[in-house]
C-alpha atoms as a PDB file:
ATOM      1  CA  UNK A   1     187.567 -70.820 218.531  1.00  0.00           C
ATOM      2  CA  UNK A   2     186.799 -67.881 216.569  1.00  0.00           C
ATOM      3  CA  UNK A   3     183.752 -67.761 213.917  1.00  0.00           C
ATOM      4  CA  UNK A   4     184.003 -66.468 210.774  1.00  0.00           C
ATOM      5  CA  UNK A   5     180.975 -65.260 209.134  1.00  0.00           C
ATOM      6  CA  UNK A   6     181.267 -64.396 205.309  1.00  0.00           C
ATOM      7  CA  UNK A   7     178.643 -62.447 203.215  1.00  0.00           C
ATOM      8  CA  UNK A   8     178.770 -62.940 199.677  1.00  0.00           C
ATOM      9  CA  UNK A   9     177.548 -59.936 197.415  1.00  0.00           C
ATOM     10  CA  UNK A  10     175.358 -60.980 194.427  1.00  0.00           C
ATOM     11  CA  UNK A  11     176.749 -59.779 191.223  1.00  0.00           C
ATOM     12  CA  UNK A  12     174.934 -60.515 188.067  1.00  0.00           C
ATOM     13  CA  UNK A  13     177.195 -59.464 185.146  1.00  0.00           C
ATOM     14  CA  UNK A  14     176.596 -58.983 181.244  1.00  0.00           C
ATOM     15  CA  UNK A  15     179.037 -59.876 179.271  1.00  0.00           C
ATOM     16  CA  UNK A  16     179.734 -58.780 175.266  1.00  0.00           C
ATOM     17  CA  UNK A  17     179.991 -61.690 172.892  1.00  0.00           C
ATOM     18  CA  UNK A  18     181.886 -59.624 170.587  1.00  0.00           C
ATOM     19  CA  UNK A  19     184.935 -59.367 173.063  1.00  0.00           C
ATOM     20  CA  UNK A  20     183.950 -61.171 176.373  1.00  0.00           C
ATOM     21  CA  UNK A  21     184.023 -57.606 178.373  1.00  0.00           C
ATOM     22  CA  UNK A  22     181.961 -56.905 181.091  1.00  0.00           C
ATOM     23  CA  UNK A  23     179.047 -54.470 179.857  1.00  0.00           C
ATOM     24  CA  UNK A  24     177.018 -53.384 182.932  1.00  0.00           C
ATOM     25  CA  UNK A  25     176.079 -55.218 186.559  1.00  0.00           C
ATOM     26  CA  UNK A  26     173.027 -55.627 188.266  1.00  0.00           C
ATOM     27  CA  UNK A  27     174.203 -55.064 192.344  1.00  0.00           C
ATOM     28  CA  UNK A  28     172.005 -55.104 195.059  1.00  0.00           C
ATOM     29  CA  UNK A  29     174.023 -54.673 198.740  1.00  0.00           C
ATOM     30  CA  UNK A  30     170.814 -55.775 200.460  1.00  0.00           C
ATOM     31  CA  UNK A  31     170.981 -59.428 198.901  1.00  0.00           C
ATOM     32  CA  UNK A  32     173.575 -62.306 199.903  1.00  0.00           C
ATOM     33  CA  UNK A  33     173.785 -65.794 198.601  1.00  0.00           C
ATOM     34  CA  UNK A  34     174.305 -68.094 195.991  1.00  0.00           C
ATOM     35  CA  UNK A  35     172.163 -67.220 193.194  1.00  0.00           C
ATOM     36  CA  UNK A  36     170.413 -70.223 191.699  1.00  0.00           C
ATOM     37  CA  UNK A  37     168.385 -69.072 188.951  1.00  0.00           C
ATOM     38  CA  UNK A  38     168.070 -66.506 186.034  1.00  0.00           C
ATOM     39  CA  UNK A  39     165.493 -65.992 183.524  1.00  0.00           C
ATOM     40  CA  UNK A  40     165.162 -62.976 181.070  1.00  0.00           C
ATOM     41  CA  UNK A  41     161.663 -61.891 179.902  1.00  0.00           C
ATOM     42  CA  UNK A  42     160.971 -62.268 176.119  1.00  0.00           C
ATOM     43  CA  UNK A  43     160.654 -58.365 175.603  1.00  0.00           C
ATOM     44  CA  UNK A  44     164.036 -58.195 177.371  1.00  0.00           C
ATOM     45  CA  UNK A  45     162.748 -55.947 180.004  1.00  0.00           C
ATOM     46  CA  UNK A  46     163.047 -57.652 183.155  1.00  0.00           C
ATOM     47  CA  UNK A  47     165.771 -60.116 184.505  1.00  0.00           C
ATOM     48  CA  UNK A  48     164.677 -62.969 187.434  1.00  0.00           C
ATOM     49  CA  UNK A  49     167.208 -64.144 189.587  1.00  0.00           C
ATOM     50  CA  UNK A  50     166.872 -66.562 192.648  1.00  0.00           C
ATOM     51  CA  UNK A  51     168.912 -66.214 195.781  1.00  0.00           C
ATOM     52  CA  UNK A  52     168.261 -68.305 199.006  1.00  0.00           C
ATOM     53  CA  UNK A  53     164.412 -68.562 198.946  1.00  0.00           C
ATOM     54  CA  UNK A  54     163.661 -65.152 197.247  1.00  0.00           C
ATOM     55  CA  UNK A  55     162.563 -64.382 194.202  1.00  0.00           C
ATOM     56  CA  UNK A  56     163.636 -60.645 192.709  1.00  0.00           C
ATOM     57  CA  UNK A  57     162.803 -58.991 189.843  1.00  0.00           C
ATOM     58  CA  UNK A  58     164.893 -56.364 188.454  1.00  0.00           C
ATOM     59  CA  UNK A  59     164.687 -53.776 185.865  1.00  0.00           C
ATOM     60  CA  UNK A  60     167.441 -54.501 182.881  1.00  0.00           C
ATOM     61  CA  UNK A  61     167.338 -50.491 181.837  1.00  0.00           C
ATOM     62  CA  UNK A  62     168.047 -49.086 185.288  1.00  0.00           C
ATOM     63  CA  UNK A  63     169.663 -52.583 187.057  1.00  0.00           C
ATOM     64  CA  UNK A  64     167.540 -52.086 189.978  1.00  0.00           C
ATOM     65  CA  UNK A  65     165.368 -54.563 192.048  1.00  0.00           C
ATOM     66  CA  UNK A  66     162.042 -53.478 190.973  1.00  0.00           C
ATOM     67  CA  UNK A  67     159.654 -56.556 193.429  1.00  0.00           C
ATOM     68  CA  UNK A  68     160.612 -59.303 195.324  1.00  0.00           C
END
């Protein structure tokens, strides 16, 4: 029997309200899974997200993971 083993790429997309267009994406290869959770910091810089049983923090002006 063969095995398939699938790895799903997180993807966390903003989208315009004006037009429903994508604006930018926050990618990391290094992260798989079902994300769970989001939360956006009241100054707007930072963006939480929860994947499997991480935590990551990423930058919202350069879209990067900046902790985990």
């Amino acid at each position: 029997m063969a095995r398939l083993d699938f790895l799903f790429l997180v993807e966390i997309v903003t989208i315009s309200k004006a037009d429903w267009t994508k604006n930018a994406s926050f990618v990391n290869k290094d992260i798989a899974g079902a994300v769970t959770s989001l939360a956006l910091s009241p100054n707007g810089v930072y963006l939480a997200s929860a994947c499997q049983s991480n935590i990551y923090i990423w930058s919202t002006q350069t879209r990067r993971i900046i902790t985990q």
